[in-house]
PDB file of N, CA and C in Angstrom:
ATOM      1  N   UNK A   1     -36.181   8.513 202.105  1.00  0.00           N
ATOM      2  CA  UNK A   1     -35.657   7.210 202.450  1.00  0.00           C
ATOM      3  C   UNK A   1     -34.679   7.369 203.613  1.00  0.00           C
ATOM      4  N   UNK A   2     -35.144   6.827 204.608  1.00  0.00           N
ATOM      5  CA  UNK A   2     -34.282   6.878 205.936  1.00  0.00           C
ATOM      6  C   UNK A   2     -33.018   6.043 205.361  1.00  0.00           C
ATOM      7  N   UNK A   3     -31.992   6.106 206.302  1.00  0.00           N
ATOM      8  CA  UNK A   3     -30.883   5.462 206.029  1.00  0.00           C
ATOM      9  C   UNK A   3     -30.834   4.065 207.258  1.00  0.00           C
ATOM     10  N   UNK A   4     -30.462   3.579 207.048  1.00  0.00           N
ATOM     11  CA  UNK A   4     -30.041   2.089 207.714  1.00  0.00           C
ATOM     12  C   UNK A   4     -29.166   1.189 208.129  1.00  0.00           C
ATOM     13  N   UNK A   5     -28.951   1.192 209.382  1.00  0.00           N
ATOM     14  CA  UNK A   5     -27.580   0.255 209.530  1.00  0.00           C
ATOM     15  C   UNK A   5     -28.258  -0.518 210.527  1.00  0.00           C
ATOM     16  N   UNK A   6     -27.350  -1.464 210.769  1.00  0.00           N
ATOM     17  CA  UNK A   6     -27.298  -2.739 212.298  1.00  0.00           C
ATOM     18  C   UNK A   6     -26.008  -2.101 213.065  1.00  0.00           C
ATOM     19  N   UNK A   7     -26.263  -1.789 214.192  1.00  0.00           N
ATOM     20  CA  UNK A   7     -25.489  -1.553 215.248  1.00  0.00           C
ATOM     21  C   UNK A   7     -26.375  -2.178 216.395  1.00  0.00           C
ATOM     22  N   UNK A   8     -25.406  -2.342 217.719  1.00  0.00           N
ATOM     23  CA  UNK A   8     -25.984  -2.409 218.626  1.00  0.00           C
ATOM     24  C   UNK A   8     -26.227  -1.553 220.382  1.00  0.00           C
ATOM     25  N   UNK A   9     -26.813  -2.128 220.827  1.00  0.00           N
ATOM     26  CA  UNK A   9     -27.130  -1.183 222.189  1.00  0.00           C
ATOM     27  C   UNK A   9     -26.792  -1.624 223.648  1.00  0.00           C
ATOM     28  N   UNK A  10     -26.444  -1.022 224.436  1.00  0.00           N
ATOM     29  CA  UNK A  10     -26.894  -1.766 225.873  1.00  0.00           C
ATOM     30  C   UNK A  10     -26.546  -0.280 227.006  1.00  0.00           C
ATOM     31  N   UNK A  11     -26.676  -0.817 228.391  1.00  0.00           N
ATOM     32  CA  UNK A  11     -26.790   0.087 229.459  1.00  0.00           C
ATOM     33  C   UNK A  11     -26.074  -0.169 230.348  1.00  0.00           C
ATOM     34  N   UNK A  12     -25.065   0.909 230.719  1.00  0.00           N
ATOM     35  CA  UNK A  12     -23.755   0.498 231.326  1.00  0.00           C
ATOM     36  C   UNK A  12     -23.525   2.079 232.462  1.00  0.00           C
ATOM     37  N   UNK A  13     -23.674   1.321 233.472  1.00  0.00           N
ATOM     38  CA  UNK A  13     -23.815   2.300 234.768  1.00  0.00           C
ATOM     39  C   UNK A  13     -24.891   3.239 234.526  1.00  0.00           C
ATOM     40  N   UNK A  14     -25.606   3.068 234.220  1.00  0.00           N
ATOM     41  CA  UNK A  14     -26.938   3.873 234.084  1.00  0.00           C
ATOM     42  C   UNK A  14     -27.215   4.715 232.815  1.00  0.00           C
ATOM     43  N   UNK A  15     -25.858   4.252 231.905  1.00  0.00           N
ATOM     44  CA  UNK A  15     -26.188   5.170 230.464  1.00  0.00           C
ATOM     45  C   UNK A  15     -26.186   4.283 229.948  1.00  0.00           C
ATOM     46  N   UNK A  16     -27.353   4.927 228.476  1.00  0.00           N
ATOM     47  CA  UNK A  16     -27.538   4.317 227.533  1.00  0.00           C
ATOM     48  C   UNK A  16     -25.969   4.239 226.321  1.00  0.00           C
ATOM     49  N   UNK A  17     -25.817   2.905 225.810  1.00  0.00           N
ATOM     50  CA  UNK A  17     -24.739   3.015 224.662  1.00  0.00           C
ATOM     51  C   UNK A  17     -25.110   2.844 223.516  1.00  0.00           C
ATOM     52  N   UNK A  18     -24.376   3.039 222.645  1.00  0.00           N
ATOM     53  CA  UNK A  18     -24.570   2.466 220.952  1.00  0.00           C
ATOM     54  C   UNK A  18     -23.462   2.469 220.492  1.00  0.00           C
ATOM     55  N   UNK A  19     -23.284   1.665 219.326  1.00  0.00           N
ATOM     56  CA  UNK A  19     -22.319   1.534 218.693  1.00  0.00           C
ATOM     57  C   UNK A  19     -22.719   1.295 217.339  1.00  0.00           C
ATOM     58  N   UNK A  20     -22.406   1.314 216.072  1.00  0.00           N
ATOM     59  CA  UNK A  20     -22.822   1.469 215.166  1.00  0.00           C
ATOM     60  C   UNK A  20     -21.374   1.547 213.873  1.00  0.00           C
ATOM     61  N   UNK A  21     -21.778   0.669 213.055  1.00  0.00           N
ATOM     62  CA  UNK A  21     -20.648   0.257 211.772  1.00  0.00           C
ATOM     63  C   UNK A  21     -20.177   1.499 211.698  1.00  0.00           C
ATOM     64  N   UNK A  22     -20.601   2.748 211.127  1.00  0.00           N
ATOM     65  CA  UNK A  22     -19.922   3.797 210.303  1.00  0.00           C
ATOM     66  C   UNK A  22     -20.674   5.118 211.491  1.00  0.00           C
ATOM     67  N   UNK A  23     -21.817   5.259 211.469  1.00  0.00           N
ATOM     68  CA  UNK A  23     -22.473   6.009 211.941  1.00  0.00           C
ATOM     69  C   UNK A  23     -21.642   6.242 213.645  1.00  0.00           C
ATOM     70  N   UNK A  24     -21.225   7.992 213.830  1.00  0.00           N
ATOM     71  CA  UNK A  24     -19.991   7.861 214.745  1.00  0.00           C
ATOM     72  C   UNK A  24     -18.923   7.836 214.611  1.00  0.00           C
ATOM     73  N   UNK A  25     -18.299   7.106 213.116  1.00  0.00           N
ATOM     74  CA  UNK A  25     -17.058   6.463 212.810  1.00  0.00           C
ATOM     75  C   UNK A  25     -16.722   5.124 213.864  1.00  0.00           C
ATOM     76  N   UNK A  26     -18.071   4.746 213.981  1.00  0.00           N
ATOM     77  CA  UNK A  26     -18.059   3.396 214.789  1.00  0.00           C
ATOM     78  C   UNK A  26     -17.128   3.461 216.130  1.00  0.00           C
ATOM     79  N   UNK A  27     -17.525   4.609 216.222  1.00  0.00           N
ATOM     80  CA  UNK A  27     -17.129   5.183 218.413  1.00  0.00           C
ATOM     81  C   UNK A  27     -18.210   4.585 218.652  1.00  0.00           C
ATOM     82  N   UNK A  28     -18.020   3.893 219.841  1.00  0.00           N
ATOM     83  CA  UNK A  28     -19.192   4.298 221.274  1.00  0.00           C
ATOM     84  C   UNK A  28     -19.643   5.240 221.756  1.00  0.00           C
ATOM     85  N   UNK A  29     -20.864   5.588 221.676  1.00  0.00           N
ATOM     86  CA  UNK A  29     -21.098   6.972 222.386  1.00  0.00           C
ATOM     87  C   UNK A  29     -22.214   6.762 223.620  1.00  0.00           C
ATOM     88  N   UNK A  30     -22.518   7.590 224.278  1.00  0.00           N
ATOM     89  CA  UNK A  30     -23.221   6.828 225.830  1.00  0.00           C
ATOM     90  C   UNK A  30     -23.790   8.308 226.221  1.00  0.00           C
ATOM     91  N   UNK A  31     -25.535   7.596 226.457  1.00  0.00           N
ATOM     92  CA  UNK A  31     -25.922   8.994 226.402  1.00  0.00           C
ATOM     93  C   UNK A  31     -26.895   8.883 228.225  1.00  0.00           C
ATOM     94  N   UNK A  32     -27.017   9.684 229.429  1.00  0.00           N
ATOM     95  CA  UNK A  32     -27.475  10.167 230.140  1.00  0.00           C
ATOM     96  C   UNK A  32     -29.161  10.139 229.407  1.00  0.00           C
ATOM     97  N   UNK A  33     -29.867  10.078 230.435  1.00  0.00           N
ATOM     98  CA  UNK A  33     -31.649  10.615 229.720  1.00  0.00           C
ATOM     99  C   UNK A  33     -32.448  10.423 231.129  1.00  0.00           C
ATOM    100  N   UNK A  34     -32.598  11.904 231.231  1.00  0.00           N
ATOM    101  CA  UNK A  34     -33.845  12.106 232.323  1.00  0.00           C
ATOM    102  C   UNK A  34     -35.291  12.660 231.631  1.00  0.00           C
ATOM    103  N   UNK A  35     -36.108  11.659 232.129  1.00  0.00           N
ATOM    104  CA  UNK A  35     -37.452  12.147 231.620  1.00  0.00           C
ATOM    105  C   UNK A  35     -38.084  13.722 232.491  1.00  0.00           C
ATOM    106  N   UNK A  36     -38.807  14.308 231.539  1.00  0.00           N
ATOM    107  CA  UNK A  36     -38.601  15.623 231.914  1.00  0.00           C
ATOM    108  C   UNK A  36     -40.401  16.224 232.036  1.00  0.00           C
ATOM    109  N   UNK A  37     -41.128  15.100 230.782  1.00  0.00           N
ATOM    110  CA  UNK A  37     -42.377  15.079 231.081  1.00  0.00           C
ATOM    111  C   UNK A  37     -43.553  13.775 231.170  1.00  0.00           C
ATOM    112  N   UNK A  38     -44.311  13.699 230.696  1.00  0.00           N
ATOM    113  CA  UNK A  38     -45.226  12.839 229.912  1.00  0.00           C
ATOM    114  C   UNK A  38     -44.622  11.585 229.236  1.00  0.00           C
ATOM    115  N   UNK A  39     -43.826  12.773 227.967  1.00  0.00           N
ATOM    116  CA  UNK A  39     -43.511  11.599 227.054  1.00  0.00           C
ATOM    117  C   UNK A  39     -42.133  12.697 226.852  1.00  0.00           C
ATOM    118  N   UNK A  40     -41.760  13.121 227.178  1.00  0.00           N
ATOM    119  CA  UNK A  40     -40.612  14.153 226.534  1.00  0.00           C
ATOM    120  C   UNK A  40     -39.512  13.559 227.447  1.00  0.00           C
ATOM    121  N   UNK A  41     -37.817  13.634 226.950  1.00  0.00           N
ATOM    122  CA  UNK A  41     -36.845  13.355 227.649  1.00  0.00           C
ATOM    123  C   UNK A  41     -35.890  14.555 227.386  1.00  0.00           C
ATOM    124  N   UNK A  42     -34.846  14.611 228.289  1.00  0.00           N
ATOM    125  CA  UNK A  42     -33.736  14.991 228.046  1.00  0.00           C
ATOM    126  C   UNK A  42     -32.687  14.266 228.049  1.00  0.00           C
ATOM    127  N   UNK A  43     -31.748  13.974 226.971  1.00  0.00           N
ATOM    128  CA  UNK A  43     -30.341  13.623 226.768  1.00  0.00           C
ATOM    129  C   UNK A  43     -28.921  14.059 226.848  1.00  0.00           C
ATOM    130  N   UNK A  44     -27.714  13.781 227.229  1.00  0.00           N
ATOM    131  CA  UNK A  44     -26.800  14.047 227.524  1.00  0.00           C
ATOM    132  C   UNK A  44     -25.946  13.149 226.909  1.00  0.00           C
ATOM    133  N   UNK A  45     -25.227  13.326 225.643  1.00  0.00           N
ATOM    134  CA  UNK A  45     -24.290  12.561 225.014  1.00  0.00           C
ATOM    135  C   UNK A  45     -22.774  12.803 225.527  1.00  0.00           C
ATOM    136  N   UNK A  46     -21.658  11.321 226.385  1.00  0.00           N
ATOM    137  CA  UNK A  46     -20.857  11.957 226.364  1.00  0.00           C
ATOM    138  C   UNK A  46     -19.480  12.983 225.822  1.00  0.00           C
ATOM    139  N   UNK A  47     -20.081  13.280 224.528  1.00  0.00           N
ATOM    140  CA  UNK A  47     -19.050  14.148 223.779  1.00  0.00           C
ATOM    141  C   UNK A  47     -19.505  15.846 224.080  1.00  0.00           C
ATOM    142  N   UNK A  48     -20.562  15.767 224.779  1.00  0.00           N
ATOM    143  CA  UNK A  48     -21.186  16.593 225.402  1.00  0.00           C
ATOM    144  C   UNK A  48     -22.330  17.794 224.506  1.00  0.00           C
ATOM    145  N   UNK A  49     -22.859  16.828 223.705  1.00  0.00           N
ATOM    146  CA  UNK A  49     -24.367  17.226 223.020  1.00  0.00           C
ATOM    147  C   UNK A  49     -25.127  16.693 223.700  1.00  0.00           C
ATOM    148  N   UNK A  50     -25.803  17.723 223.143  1.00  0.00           N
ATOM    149  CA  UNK A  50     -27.681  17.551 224.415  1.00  0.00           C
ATOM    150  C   UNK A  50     -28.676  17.881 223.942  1.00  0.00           C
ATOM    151  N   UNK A  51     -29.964  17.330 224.243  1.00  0.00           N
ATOM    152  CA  UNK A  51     -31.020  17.811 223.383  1.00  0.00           C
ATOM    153  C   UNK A  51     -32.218  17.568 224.229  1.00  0.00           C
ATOM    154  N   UNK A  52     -33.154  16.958 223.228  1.00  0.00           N
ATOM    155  CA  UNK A  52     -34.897  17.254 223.683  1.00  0.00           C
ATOM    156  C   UNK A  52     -34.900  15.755 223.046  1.00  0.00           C
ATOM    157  N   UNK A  53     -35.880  14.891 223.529  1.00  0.00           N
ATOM    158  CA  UNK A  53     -36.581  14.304 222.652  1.00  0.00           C
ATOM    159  C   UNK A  53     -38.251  14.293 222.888  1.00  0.00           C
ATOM    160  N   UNK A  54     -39.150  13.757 222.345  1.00  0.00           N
ATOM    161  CA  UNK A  54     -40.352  13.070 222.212  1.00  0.00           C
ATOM    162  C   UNK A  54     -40.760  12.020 222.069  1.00  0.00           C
ATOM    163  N   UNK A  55     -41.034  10.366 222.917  1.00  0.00           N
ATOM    164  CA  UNK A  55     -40.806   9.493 222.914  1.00  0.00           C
ATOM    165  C   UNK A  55     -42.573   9.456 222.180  1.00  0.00           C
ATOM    166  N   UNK A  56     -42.880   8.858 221.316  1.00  0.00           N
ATOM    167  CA  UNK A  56     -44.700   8.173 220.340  1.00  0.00           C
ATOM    168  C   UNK A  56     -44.401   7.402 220.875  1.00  0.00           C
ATOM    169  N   UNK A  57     -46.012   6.501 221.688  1.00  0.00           N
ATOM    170  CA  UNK A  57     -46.304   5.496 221.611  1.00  0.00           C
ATOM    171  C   UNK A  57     -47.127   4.574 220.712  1.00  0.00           C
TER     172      UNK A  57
END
């Protein structure tokens, strides 16, 4: 069972944001994302985590 909240999103100077009730402790966090293939991205969170993703269509 995934977990679930309502937060919301938007794009502010070219990063992505979120914000979110608890998830975070309800910081803003704002993430960088260069696509890297096909369907694959890279992310850049500014607290300065980074990763991989795989975007399914």
């Amino acid at each position: 069972m995934a977990p679930k909240e309502t937060g919301r999103w938007w794009v502010k100077g070219g990063n992505l944001c979120q914000q979110w009730p608890t998830w975070y402790d309800g910081r803003t966090t704002c993430f960088s994302i260069e696509k890297t293939g096909g369907n694959t991205v890279r992310w850049h969170r500014d607290d300065g985590k980074s990763g991989k993703a795989r975007i399914e269509g």
